[in-house]
Protein backbone atom coordinates (compact mmCIF):
# COMPACT_ATOMS: atom_id res chain seq x y z
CA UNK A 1 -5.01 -4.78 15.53
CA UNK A 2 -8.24 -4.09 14.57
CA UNK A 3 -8.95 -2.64 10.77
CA UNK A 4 -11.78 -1.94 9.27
CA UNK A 5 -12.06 -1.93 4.96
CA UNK A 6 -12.39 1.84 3.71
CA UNK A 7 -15.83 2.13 1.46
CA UNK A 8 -15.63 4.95 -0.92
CA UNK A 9 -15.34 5.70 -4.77
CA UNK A 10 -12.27 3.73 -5.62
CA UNK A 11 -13.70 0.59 -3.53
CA UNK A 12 -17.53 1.22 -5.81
CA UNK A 13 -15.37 1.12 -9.17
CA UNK A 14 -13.26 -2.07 -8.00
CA UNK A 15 -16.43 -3.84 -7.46
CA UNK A 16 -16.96 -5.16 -4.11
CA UNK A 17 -13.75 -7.43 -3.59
CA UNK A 18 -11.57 -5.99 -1.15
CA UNK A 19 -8.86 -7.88 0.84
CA UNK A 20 -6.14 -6.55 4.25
CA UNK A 21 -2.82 -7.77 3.22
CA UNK A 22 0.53 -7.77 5.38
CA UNK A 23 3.06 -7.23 3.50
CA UNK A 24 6.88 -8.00 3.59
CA UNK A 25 10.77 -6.92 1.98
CA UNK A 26 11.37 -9.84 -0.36
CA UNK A 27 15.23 -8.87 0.42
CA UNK A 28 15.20 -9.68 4.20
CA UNK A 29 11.14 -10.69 4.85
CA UNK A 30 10.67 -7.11 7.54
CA UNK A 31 7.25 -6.56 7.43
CA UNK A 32 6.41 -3.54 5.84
CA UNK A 33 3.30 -2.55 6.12
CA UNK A 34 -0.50 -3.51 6.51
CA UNK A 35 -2.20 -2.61 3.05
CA UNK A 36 -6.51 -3.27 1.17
CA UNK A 37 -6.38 -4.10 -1.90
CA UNK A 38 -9.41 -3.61 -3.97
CA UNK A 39 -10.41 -5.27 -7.33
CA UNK A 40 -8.53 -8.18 -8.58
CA UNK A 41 -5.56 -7.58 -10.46
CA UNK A 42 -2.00 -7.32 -9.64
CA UNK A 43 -0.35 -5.15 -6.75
CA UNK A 44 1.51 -2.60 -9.08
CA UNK A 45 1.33 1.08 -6.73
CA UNK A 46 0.28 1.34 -3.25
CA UNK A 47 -2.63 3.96 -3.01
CA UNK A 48 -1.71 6.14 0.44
CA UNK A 49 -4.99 6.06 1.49
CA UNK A 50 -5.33 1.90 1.70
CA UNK A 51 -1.94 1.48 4.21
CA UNK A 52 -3.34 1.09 7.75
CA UNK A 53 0.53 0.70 9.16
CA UNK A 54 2.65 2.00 10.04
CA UNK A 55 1.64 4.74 11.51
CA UNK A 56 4.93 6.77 10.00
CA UNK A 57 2.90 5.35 6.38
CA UNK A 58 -0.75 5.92 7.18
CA UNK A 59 -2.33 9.61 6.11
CA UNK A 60 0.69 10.25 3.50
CA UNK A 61 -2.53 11.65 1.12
CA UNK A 62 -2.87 14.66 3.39
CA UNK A 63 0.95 15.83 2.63
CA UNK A 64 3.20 17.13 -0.60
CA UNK A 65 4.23 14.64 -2.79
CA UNK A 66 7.84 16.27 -2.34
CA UNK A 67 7.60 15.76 1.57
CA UNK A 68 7.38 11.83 0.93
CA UNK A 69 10.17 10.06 0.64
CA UNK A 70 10.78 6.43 -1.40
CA UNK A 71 9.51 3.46 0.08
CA UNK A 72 12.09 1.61 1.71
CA UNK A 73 12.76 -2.05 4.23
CA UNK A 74 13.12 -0.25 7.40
CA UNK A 75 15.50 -3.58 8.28
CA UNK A 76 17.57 -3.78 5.04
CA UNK A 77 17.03 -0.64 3.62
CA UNK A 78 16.09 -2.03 0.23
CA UNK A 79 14.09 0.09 -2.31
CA UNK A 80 10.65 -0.88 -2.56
CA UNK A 81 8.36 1.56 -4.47
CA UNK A 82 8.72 5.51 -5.28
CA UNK A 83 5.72 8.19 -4.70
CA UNK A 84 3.81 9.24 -7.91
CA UNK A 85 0.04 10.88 -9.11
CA UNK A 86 -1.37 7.98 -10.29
CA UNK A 87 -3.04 9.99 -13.33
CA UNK A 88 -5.82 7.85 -14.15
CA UNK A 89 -7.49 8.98 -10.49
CA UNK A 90 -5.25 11.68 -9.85
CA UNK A 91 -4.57 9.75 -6.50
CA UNK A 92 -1.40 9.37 -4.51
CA UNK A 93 0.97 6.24 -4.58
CA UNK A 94 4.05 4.58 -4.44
CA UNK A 95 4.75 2.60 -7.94
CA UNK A 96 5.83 -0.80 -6.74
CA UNK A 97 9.40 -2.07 -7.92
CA UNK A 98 8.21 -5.26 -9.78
CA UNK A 99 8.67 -8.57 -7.10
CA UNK A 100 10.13 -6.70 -4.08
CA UNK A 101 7.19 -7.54 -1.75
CA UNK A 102 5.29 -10.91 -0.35
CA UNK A 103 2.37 -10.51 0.24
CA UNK A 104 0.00 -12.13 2.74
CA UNK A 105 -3.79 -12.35 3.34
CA UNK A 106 -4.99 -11.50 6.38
CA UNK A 107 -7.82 -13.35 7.43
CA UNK A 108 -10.62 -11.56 9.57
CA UNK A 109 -11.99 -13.03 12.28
């Protein structure tokens, strides 16, 4: 799969750092979905507009907040994050339930 790192706003006020990341249930290790992080820092929310995949995950910015449902293991069914307005940038998320994903660089060829 070939990704390439969205460049806009949030990316300018991270500074220029930016990294893919697979990431996987800590429950059951079911890859959940193919996320960029930007800035250093913790992963504490999942902005919808960083997840490249799924495709059932990707474009989640375009719809309700009500429409979306909580992030869940597809495998295991585990509870991983819930959707939220991340005030700060009035942006769309899902807060991350502290430890419930490992994450892994992905390095670009």
């Amino acid at each position: 799969m070939g990704f390439e790192f969205k460049k806009d706003k949030y990316k300018t006020v991270r500074g220029t750092y930016s990294r893919l990341m697979d990431l996987f249930c800590r429950v059951c290790g079911k890859k959940i979905l193919v996320y960029q992080k930007d800035g250093p820092g913790n992963l504490r929310r999942l902005y919808f507009d960083r997840i490249f995949y799924p495709k059932n995950l990707t474009n989640l910015e375009t719809k309700p907040l009500k429409t979306i449902p909580t992030l869940s293991c597809p495998k295991c069914k585990e509870d991983i994050g819930t959707p939220y307005i991340y005030k700060k940038e009035n942006r769309k998320a899902f807060k991350i339930y502290q430890d419930m994903l490992v994450k892994k660089i992905i390095k670009l060829k």
